[in-house]
PDB file of N, CA and C in Angstrom:
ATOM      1  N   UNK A   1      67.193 130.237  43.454  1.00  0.00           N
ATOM      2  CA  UNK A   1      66.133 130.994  44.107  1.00  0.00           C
ATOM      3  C   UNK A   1      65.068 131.373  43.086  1.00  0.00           C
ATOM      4  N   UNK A   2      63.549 131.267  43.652  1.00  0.00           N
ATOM      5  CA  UNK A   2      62.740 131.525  42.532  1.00  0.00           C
ATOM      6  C   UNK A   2      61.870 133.036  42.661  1.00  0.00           C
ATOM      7  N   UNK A   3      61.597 133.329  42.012  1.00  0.00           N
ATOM      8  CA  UNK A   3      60.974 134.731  42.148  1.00  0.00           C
ATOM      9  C   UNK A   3      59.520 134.811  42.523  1.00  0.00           C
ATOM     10  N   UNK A   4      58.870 133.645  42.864  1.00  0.00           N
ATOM     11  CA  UNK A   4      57.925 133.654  43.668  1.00  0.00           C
ATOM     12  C   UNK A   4      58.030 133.399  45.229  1.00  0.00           C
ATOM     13  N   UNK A   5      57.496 133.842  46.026  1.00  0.00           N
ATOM     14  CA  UNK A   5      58.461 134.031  47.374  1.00  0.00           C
ATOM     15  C   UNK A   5      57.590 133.013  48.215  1.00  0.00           C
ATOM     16  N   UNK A   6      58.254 132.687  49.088  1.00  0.00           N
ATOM     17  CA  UNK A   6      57.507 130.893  50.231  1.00  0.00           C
ATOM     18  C   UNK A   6      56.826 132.116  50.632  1.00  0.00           C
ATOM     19  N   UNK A   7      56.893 132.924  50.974  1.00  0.00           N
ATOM     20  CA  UNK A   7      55.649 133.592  51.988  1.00  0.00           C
ATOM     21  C   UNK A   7      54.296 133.792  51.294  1.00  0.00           C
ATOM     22  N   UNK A   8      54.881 133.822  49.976  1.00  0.00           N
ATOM     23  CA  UNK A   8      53.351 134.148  49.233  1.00  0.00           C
ATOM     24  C   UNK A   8      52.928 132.882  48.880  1.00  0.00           C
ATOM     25  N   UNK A   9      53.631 131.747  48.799  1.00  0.00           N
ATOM     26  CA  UNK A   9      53.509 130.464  48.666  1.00  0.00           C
ATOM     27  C   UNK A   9      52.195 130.138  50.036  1.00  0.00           C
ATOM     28  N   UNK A  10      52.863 130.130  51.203  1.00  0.00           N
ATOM     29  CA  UNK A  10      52.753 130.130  52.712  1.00  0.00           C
ATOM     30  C   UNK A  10      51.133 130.825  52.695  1.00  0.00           C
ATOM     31  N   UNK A  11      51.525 131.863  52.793  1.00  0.00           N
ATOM     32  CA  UNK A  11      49.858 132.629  52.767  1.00  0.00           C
ATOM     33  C   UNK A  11      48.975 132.201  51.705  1.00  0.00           C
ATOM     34  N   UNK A  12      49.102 131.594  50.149  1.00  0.00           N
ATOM     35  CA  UNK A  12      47.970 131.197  49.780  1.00  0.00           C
ATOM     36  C   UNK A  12      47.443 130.016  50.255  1.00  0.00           C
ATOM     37  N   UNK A  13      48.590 129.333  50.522  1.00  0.00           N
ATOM     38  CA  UNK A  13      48.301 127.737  51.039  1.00  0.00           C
ATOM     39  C   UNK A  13      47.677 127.808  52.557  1.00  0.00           C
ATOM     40  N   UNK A  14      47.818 128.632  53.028  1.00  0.00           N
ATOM     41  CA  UNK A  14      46.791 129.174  54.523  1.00  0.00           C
ATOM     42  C   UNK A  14      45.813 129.519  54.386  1.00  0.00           C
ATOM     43  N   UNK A  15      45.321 130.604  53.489  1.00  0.00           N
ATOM     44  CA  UNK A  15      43.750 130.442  52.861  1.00  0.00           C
ATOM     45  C   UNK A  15      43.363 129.927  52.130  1.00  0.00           C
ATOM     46  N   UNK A  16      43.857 128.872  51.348  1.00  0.00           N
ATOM     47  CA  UNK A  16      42.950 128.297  50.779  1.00  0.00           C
ATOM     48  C   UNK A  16      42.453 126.688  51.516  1.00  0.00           C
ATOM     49  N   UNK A  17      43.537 126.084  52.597  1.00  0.00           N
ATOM     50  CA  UNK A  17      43.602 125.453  53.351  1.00  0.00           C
ATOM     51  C   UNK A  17      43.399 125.329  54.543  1.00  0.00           C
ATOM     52  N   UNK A  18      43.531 126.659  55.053  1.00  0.00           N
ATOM     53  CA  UNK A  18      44.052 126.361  56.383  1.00  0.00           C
ATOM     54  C   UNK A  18      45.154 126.280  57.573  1.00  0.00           C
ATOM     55  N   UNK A  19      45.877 125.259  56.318  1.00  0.00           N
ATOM     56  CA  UNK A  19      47.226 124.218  57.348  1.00  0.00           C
ATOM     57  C   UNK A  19      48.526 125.166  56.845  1.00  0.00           C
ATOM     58  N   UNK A  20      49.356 124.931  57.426  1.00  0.00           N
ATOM     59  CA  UNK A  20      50.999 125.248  57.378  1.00  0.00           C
ATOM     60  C   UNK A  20      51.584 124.157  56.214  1.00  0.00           C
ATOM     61  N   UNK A  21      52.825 125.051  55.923  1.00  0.00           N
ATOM     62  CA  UNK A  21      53.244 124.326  55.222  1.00  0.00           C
ATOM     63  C   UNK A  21      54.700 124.465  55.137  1.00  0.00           C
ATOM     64  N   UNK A  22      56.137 123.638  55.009  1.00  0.00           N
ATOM     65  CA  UNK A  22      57.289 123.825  55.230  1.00  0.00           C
ATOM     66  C   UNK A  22      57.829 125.070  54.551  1.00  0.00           C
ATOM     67  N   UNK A  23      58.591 125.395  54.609  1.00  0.00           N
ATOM     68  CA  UNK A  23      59.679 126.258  53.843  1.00  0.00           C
ATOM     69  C   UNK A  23      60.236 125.212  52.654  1.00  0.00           C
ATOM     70  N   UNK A  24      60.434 124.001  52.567  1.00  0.00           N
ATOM     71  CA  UNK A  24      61.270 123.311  51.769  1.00  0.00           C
ATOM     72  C   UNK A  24      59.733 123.150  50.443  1.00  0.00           C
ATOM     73  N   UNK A  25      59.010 122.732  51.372  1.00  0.00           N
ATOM     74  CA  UNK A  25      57.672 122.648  50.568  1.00  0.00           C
ATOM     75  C   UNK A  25      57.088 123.901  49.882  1.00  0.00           C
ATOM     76  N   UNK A  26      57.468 124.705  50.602  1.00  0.00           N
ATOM     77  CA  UNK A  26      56.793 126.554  50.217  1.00  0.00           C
ATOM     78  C   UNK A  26      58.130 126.184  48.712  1.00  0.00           C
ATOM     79  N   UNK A  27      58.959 126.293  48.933  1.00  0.00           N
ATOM     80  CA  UNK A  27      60.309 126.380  48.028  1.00  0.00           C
ATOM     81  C   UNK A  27      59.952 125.200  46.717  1.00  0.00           C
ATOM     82  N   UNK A  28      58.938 123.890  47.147  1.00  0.00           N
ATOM     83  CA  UNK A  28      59.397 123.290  45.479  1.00  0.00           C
ATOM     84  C   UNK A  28      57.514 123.806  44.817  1.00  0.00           C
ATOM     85  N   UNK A  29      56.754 123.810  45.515  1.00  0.00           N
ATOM     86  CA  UNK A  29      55.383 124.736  44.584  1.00  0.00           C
ATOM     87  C   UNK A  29      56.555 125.483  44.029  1.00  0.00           C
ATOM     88  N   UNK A  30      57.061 127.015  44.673  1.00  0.00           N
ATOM     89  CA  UNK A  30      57.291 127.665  43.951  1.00  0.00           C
ATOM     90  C   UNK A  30      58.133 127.388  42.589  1.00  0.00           C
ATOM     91  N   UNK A  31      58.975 126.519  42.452  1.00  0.00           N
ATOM     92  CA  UNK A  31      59.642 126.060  41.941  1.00  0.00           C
ATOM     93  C   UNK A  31      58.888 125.500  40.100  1.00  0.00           C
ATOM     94  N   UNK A  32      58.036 125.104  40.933  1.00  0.00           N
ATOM     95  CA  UNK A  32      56.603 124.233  39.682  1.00  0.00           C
ATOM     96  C   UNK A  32      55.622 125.432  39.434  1.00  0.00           C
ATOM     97  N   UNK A  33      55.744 126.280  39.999  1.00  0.00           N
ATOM     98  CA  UNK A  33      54.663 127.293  39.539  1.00  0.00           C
ATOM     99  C   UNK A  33      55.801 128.127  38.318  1.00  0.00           C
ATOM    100  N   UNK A  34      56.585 128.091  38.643  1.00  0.00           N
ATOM    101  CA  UNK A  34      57.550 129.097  37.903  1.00  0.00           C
ATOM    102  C   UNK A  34      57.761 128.407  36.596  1.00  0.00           C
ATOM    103  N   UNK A  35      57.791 126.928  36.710  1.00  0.00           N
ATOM    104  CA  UNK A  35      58.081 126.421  35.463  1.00  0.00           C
ATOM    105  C   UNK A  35      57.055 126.218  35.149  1.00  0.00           C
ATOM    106  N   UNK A  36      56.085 126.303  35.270  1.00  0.00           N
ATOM    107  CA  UNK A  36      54.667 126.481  34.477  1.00  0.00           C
ATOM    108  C   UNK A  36      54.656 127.388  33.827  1.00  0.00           C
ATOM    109  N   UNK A  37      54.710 128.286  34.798  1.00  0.00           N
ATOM    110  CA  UNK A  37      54.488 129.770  34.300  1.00  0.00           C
ATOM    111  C   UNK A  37      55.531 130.132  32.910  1.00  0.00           C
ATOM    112  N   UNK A  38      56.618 129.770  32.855  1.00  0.00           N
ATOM    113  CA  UNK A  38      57.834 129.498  31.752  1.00  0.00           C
ATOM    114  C   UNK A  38      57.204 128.850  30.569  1.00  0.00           C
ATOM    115  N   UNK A  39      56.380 128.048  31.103  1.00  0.00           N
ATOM    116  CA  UNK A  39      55.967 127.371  29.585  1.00  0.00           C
ATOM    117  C   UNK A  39      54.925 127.841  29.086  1.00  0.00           C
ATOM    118  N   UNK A  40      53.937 128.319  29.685  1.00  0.00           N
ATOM    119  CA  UNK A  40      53.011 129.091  29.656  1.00  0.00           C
ATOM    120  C   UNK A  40      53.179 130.303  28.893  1.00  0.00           C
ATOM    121  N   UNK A  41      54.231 130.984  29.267  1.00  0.00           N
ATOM    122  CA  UNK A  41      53.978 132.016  28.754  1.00  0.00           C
ATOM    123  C   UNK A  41      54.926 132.018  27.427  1.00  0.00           C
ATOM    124  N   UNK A  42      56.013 131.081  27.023  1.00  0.00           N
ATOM    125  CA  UNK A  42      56.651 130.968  25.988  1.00  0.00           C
ATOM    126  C   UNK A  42      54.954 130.088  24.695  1.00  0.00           C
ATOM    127  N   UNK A  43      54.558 129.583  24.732  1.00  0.00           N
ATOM    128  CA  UNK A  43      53.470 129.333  24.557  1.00  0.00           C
ATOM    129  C   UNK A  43      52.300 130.518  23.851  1.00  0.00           C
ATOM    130  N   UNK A  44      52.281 131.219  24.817  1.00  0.00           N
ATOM    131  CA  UNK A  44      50.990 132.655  24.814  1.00  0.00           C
ATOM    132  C   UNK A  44      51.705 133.473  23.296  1.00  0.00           C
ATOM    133  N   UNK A  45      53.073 133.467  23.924  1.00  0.00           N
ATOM    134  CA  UNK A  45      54.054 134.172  22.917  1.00  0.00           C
ATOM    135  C   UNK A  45      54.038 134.080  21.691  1.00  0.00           C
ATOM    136  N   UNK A  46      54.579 132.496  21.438  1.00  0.00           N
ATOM    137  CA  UNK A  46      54.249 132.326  20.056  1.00  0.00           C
ATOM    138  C   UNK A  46      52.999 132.588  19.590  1.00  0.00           C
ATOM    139  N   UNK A  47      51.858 132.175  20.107  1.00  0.00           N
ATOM    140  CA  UNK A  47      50.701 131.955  19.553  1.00  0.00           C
ATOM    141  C   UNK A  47      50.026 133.223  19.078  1.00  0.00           C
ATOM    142  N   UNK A  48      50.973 134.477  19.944  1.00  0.00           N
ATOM    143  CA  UNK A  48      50.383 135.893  19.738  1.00  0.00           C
ATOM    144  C   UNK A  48      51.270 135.967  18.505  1.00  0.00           C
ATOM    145  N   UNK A  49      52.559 135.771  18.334  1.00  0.00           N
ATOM    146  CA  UNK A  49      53.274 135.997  17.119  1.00  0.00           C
ATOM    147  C   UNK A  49      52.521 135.939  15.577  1.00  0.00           C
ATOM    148  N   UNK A  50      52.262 133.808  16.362  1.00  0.00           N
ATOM    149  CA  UNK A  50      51.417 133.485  15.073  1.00  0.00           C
ATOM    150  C   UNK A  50      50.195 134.249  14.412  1.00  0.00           C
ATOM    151  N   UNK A  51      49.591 134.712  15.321  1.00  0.00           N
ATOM    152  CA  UNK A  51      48.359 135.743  15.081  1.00  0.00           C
ATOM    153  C   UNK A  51      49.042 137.350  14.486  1.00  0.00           C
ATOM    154  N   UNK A  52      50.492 137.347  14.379  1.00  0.00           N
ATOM    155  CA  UNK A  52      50.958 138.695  14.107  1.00  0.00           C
ATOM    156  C   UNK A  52      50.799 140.041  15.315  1.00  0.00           C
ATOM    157  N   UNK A  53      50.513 139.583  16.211  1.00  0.00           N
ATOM    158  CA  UNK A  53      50.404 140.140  17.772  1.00  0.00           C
ATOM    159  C   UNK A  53      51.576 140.176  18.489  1.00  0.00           C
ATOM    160  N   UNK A  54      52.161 141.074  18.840  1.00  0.00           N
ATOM    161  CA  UNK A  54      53.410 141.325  20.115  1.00  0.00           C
ATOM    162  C   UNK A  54      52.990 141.178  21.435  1.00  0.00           C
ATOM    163  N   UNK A  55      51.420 141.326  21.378  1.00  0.00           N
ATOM    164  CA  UNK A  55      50.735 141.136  22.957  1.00  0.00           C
ATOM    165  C   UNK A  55      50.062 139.880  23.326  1.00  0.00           C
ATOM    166  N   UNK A  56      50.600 139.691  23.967  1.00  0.00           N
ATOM    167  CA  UNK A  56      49.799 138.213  24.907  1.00  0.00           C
ATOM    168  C   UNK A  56      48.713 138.552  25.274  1.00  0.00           C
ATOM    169  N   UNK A  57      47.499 137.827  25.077  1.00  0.00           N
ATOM    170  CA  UNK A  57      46.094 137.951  25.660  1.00  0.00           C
ATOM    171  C   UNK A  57      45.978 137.007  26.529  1.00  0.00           C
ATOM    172  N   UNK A  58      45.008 137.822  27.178  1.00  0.00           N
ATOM    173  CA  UNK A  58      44.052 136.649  27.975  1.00  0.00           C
ATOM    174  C   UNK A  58      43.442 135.576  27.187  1.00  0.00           C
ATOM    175  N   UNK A  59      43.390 135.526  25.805  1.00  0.00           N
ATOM    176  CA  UNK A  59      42.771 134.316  25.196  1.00  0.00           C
ATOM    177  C   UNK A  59      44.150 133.688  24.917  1.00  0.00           C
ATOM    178  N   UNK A  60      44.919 134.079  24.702  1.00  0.00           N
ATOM    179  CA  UNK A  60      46.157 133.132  24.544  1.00  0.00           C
ATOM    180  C   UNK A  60      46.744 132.304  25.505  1.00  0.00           C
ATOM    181  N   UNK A  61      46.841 132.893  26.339  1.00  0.00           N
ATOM    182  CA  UNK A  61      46.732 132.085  27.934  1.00  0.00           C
ATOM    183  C   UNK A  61      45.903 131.131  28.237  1.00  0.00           C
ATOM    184  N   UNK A  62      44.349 131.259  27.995  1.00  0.00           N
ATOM    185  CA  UNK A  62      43.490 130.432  28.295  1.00  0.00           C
ATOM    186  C   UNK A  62      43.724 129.329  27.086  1.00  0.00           C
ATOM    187  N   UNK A  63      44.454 129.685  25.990  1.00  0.00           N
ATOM    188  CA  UNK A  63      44.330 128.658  24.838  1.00  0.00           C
ATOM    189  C   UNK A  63      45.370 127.398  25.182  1.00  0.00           C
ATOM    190  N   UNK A  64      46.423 127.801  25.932  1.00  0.00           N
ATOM    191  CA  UNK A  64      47.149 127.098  26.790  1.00  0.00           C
ATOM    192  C   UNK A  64      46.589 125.976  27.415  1.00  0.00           C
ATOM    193  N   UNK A  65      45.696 126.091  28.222  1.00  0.00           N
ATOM    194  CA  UNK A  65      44.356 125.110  29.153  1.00  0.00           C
ATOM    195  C   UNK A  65      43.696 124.704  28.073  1.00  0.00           C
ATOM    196  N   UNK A  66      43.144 124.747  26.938  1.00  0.00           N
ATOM    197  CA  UNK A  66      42.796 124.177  26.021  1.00  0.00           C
ATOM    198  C   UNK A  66      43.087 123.395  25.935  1.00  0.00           C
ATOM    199  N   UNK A  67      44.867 123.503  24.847  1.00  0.00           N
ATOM    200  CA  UNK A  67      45.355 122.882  24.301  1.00  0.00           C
ATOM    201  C   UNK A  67      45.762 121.574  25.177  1.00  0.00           C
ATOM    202  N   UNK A  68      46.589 122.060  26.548  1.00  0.00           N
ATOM    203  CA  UNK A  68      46.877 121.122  27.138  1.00  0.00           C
ATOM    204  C   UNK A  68      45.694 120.453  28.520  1.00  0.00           C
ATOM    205  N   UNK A  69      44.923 121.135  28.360  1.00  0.00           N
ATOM    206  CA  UNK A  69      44.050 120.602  29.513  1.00  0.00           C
ATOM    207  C   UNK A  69      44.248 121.108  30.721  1.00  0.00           C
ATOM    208  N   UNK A  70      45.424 121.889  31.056  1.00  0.00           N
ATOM    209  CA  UNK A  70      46.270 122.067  32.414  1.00  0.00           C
ATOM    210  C   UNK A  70      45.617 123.533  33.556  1.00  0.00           C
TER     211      UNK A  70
END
């Protein structure tokens, strides 16, 4: 089970679309958002380390999309 929930899955994919979308389908986004988000933020982490920072920024995050384009 992932800690992003199909309903919130469900409702963004309704406004930003429109259309419906399964439960099985609500269930694997969430699935890929979470492991994004996992790498993402192990990522932010170090990079704040490397800087001697305990706090994740908003530039560390965005350096993420940089680095990888994503």
């Amino acid at each position: 089970m992932t800690k992003i929930s199909n309903a919130m899955i469900k409702k963004l994919v309704k406004e930003q679309t429109g259309s419906t979308i399964s439960d099985t389908a609500a269930s694997a986004i969430a699935k890929l958002l979470e492991k994004k988000a996992k790498t993402m933020a192990k990522y932010a982490v170090a990079r704040a380390k490397k800087k001697g920072r305990n706090t994740v920024t908003e530039d560390d995050i965005y350096s993420y999309k940089m680095q990888f384009g994503e």
